[in-house]
Protein backbone atom coordinates (compact mmCIF):
# COMPACT_ATOMS: atom_id res chain seq x y z
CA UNK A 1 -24.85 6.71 15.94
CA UNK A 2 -27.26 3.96 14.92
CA UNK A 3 -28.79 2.33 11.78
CA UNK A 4 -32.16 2.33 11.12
CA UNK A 5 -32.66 -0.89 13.47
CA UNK A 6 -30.67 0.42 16.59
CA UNK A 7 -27.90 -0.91 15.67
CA UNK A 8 -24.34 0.71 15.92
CA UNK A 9 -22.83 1.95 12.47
CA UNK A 10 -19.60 -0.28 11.82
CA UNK A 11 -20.42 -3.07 14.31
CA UNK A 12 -18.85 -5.49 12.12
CA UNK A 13 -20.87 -8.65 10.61
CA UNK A 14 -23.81 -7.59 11.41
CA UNK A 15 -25.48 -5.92 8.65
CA UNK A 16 -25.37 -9.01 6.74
CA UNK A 17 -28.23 -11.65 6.28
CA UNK A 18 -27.16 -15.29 6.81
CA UNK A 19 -30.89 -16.27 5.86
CA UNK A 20 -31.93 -14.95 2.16
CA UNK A 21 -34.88 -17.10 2.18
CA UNK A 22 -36.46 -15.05 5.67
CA UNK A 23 -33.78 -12.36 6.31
CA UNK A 24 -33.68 -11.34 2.85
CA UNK A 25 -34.65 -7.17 2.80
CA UNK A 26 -36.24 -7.50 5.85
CA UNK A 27 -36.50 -5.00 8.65
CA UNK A 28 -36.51 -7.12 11.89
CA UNK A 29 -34.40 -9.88 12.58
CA UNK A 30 -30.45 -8.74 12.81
CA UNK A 31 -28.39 -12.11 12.00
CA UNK A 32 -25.02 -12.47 12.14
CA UNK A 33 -22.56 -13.45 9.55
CA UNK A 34 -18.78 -14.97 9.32
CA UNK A 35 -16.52 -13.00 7.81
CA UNK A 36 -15.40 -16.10 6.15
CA UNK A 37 -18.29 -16.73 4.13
CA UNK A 38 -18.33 -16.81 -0.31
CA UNK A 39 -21.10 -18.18 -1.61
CA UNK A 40 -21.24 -20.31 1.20
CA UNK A 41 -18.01 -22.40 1.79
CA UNK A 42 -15.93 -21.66 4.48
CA UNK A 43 -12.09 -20.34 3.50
CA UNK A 44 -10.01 -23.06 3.89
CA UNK A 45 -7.72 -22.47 1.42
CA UNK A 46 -3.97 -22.39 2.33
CA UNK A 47 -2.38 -19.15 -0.30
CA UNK A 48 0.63 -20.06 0.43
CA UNK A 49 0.58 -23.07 -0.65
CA UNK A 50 -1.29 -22.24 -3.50
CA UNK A 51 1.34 -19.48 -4.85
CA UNK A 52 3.81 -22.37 -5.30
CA UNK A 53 1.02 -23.76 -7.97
CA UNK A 54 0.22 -21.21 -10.23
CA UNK A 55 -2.56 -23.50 -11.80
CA UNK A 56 -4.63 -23.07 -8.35
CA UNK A 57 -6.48 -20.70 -6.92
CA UNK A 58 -8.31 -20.55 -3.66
CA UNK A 59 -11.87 -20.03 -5.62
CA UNK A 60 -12.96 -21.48 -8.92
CA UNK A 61 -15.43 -18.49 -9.85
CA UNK A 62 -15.13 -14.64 -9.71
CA UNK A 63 -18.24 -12.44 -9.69
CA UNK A 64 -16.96 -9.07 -10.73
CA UNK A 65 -19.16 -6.16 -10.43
CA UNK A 66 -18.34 -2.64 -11.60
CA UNK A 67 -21.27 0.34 -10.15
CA UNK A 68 -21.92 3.01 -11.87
CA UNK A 69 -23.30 5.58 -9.67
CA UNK A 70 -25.22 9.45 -10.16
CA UNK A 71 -22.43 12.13 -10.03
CA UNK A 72 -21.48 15.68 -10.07
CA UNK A 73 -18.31 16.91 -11.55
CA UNK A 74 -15.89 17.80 -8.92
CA UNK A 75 -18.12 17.75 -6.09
CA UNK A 76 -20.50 15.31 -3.95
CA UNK A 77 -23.98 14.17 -4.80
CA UNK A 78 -25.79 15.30 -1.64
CA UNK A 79 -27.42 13.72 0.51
CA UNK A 80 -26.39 10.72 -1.52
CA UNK A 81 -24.28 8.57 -4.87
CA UNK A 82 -26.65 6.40 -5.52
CA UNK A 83 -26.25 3.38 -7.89
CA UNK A 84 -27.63 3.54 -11.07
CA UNK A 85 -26.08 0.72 -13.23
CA UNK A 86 -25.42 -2.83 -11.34
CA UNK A 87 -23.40 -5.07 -13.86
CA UNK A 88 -21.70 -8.46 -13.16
CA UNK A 89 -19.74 -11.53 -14.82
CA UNK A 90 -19.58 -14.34 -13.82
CA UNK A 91 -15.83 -15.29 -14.49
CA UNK A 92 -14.14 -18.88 -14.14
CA UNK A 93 -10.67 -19.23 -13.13
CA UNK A 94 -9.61 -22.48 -14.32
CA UNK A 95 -10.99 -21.88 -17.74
CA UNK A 96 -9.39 -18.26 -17.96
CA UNK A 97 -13.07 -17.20 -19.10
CA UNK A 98 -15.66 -15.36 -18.68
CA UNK A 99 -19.11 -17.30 -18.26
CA UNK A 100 -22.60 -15.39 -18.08
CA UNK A 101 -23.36 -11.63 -17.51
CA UNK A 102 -25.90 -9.43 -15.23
CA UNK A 103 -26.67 -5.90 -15.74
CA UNK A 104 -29.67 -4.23 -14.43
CA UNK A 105 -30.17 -0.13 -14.56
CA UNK A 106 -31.13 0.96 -10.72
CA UNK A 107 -33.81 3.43 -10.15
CA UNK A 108 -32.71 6.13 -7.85
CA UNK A 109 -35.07 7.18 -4.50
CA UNK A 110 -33.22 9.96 -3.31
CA UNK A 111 -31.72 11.78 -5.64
CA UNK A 112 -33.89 11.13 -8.64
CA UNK A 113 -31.97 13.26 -11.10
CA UNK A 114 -29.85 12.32 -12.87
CA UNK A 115 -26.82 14.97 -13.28
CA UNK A 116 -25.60 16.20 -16.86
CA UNK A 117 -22.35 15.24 -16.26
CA UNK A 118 -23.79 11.67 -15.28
CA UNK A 119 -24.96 11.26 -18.37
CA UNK A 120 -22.27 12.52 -20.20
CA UNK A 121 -19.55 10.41 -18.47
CA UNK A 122 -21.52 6.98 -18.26
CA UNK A 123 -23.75 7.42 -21.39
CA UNK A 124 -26.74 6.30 -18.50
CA UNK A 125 -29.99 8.66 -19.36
CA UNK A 126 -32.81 9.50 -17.22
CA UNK A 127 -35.24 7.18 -19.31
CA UNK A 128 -33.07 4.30 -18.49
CA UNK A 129 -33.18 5.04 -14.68
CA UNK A 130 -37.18 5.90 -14.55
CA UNK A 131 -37.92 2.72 -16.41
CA UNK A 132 -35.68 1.04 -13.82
CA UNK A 133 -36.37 -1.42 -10.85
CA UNK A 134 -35.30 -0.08 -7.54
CA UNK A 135 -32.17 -0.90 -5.49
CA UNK A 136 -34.26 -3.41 -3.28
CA UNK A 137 -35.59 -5.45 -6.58
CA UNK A 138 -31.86 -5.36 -8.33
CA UNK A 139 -30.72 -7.10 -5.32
CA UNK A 140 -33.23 -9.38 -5.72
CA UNK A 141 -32.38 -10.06 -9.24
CA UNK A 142 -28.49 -10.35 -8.43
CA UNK A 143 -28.77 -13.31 -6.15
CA UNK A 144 -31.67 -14.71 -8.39
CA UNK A 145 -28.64 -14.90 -10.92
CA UNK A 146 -26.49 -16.37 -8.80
CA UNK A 147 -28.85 -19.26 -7.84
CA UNK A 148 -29.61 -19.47 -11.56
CA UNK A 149 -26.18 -20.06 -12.00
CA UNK A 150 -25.36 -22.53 -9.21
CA UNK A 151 -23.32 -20.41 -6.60
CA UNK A 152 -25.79 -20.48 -4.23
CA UNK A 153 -29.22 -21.98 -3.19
CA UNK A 154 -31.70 -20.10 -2.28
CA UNK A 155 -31.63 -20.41 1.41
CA UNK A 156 -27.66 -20.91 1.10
CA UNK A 157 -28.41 -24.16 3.15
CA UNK A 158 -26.87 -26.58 0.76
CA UNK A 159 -23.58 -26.06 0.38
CA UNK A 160 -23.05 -28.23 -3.18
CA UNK A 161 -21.61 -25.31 -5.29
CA UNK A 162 -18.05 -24.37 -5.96
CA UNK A 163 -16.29 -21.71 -4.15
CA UNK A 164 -16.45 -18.11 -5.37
CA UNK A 165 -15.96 -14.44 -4.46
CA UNK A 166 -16.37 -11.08 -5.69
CA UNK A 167 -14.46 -9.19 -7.19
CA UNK A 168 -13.80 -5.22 -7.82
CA UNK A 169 -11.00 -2.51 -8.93
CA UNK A 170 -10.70 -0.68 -5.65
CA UNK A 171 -13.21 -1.43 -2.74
CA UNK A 172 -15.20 1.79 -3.60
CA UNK A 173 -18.08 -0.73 -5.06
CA UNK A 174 -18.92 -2.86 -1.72
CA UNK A 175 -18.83 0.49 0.31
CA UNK A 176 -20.97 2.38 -1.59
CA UNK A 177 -23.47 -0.71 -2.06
CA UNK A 178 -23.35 -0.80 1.70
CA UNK A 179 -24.08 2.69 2.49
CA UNK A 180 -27.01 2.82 -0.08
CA UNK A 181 -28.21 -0.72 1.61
CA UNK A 182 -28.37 0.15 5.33
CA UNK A 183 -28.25 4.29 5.17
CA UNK A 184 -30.99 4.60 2.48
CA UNK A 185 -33.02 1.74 1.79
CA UNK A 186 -33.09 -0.23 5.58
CA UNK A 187 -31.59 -3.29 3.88
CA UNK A 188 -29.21 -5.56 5.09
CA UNK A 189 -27.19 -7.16 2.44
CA UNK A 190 -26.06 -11.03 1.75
CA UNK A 191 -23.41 -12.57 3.58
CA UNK A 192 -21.08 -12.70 0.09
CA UNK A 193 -20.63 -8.66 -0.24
CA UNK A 194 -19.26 -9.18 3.36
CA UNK A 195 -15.72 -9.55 1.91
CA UNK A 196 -14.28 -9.46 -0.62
CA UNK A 197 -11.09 -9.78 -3.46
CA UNK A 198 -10.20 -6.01 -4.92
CA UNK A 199 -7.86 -6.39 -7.53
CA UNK A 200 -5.97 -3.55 -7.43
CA UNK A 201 -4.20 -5.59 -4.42
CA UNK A 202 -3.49 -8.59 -6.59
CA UNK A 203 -2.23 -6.43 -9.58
CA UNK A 204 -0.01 -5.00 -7.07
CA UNK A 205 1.19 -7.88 -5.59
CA UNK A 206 2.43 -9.22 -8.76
CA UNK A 207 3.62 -6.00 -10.61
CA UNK A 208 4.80 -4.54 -7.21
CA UNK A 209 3.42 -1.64 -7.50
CA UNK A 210 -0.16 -0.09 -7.29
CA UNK A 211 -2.02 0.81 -10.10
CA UNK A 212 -4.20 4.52 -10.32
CA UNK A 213 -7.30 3.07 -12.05
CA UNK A 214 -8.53 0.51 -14.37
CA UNK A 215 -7.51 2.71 -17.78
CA UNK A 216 -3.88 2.74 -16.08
CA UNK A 217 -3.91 -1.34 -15.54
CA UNK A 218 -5.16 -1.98 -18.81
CA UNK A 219 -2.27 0.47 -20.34
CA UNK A 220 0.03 -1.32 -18.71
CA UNK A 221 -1.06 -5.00 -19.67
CA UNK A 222 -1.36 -3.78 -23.08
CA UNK A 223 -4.93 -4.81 -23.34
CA UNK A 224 -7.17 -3.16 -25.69
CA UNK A 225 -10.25 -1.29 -24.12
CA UNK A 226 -13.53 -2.96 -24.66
CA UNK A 227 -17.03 -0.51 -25.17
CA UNK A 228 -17.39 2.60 -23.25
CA UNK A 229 -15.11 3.51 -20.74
CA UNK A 230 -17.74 4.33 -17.32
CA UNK A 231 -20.12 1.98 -18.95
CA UNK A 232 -20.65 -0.15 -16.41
CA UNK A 233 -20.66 -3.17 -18.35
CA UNK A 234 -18.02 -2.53 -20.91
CA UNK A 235 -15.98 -1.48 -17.50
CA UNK A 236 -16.54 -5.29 -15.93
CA UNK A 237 -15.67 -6.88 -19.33
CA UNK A 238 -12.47 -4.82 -18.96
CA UNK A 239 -11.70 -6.32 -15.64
CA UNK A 240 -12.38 -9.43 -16.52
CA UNK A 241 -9.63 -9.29 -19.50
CA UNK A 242 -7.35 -7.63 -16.75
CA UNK A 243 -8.14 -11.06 -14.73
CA UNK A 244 -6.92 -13.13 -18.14
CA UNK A 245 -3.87 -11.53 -18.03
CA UNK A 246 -3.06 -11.63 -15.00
CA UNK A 247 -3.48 -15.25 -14.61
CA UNK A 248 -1.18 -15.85 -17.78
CA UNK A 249 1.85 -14.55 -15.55
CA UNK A 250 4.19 -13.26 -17.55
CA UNK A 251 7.80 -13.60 -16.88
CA UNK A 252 8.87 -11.67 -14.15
CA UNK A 253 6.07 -11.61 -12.54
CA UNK A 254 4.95 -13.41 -9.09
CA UNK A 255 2.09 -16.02 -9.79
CA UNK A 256 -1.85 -14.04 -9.14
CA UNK A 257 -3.66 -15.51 -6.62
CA UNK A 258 -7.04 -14.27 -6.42
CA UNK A 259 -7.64 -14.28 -2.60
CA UNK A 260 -9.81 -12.09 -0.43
CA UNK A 261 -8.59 -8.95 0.71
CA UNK A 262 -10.79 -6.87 2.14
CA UNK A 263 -13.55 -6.21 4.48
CA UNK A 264 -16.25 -3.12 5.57
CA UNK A 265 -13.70 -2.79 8.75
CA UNK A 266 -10.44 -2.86 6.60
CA UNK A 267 -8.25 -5.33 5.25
CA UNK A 268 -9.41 -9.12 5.07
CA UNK A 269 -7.32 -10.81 8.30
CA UNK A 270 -5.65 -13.90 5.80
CA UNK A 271 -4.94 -11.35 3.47
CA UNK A 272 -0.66 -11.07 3.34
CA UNK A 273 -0.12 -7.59 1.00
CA UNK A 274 3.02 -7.83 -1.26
CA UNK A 275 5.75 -5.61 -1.25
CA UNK A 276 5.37 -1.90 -2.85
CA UNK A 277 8.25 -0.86 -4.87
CA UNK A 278 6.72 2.19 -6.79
CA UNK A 279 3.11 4.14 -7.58
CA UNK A 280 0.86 5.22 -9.75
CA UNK A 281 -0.79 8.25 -10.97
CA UNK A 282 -3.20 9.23 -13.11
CA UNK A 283 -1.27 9.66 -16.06
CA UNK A 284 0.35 6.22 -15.83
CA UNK A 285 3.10 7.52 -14.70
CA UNK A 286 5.28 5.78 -11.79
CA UNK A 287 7.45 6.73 -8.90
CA UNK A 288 9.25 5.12 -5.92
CA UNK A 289 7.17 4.08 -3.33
CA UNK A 290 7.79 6.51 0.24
CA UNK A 291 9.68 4.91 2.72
CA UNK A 292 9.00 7.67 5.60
CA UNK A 293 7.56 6.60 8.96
CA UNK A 294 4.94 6.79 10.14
CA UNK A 295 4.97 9.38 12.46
CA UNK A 296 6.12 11.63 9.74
CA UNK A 297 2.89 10.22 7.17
CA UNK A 298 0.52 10.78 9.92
CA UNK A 299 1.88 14.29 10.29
CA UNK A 300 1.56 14.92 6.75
CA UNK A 301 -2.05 13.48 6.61
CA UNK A 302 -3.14 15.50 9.73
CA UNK A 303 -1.65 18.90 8.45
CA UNK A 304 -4.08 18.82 5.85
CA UNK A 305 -7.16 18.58 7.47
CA UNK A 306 -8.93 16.08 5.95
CA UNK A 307 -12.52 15.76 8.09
CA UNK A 308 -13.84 12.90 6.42
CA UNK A 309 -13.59 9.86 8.89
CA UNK A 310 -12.71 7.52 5.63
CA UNK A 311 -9.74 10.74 4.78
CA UNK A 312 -8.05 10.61 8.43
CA UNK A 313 -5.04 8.38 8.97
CA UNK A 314 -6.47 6.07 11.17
CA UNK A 315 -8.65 4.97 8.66
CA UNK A 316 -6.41 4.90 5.61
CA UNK A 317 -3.81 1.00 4.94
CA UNK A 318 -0.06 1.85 4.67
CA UNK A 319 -0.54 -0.35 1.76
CA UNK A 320 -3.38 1.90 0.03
CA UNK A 321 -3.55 3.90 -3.00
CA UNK A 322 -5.53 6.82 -0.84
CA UNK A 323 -1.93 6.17 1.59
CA UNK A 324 0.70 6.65 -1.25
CA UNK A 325 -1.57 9.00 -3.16
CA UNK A 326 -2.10 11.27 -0.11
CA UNK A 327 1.52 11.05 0.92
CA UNK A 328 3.03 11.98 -2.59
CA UNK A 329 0.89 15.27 -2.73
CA UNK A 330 1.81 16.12 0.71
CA UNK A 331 5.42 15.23 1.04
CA UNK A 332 5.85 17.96 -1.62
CA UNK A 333 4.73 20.51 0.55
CA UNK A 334 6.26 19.34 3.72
């Protein structure tokens, strides 16, 4: 299969634009992009080194962004989830703070409707949506903000501003951005959504175990919920308190460096995951982590079904929560 340009779905790097000042949205021109690139500086950063230093961290800002899409209870939007709510802060490491915010409602193109249940969950109404700019002019807006606040030039040709990266719970966020981008809009996105630092991976790799959801990680850190929960916004400024504490490393706990982890194609190739001792569910509740092989978890994964490509075992980490999740619902049944 091929995108809208001829190009092959999941060639990696190269549905991003290395240009913003003549790539930018366009339809032509298919530039390629590193894999390495945040907001312009190459990674150069040695983690290891920086774990034994708990005051550094490989980046100086996080952007974290929390998407609030259209939804159906139980079921798929079809043909469809499009992003309705595109929120951001701009958070800064060394000052444990948060900085400036972004949050822009998204007009949907394909499925205009918004769903009852969408409304209900998010608190997002249909006026807020119609009133909206588009996908295309949200992007526009996000990397305005970024320029406005110094992560990046316009063109990205002058490379004068600290080193960042963004920032999500889960990778859910970049992969459904992407999907709406190329699939339904023609669009390629900017070089910085080409990777990226979910922090479900460093919560595990200092708690040792991985976490369900964001209500779960915040139960756990004993942080008290900010705004709506599924408000996009209120949902970031959650994060970013789950960020605060992590960086305060309590005892017992191995130091939080905020690195990249993943990728469109998988898992980010400096990324090192931490041991798994126990999961998650829902409830809060934990268990020990499998130990089966993985003959036997490919097995259990298969006997199921699953058609999705993203659902098969070739395309799910040992390391994931879809992995243990998946396996602890099977393995009862086996």
């Amino acid at each position: 299969m091929h995108d809208f340009n001829g190009y092959p779905f999941g060639a990696p790097q190269s549905e991003f634009s290395t240009n913003p000042r003549t790539d930018r949205f366009s339809f032509s021109s298919h530039a390629s992009a590193s894999l390495l690139y945040y907001g312009g500086t190459p990674a150069t950063a040695d983690i290891y080194s920086l774990q034994a230093n708990s005051n550094s961290q490989p980046f100086r800002y996080l952007v974290v962004i929390d998407f609030e899409a259209n939804c159906e209870k139980d079921k798929q939007i079809r043909p469809c989830q499009e992003i309705i709510e595109f929120p951001a802060i701009l958070y800064d490491l060394y000052e444990k703070k948060p900085i400036t915010e972004f949050r822009q409602f998204v007009k949907p193109l394909v499925v205009k409707e918004l769903t009852p249940f969408c409304t209900e969950l998010t608190g997002i109404t249909q006026e807020d949506v119609d009133s909206a700019p588009t996908f295309q002019e949200v992007l526009g807006q996000f990397h305005q903000w970024l320029v406005d606040n110094k992560l990046i030039s316009f063109n990205d040709t002058v490379n004068t501003h600290s080193p960042w990266a963004i920032a999500t719970i889960g990778d859910w966020d970049i992969k459904t951005l992407k999907k709406q981008a190329t699939y339904y809009n023609n669009i390629r996105l900017e070089s910085y959504f080409s990777s990226w630092i979910n922090l479900k991976l460093i919560y595990r790799d200092c708690l040792k175990f991985y976490p369900f959801s964001l209500t779960t990680m915040m139960s756990d850190l004993e942080i008290q919920p900010m705004g709506r929960l599924h408000c996009g916004i209120d949902d970031v400024r959650n994060t970013c308190q789950v960020v605060t504490k992590l960086l305060g490393k309590p005892e017992g706990w191995d130091t939080a460096v905020f690195q990249l982890t993943s990728t469109l194609n998988g898992r980010y190739p400096g990324y090192v995951p931490g041991t798994v001792l126990e999961v998650q569910d829902k409830t809060g509740r934990r268990t020990q982590a499998p130990t089966l092989p993985i003959r036997k978890t490919t097995a259990l994964l298969k006997r199921n079904r699953y058609s999705a490509p993203e659902l098969s075992p070739q395309f799910i980490p040992y390391e994931s929560s879809q992995f243990y999740s998946y396996l602890l619902n099977f393995a009862g049944s086996a």
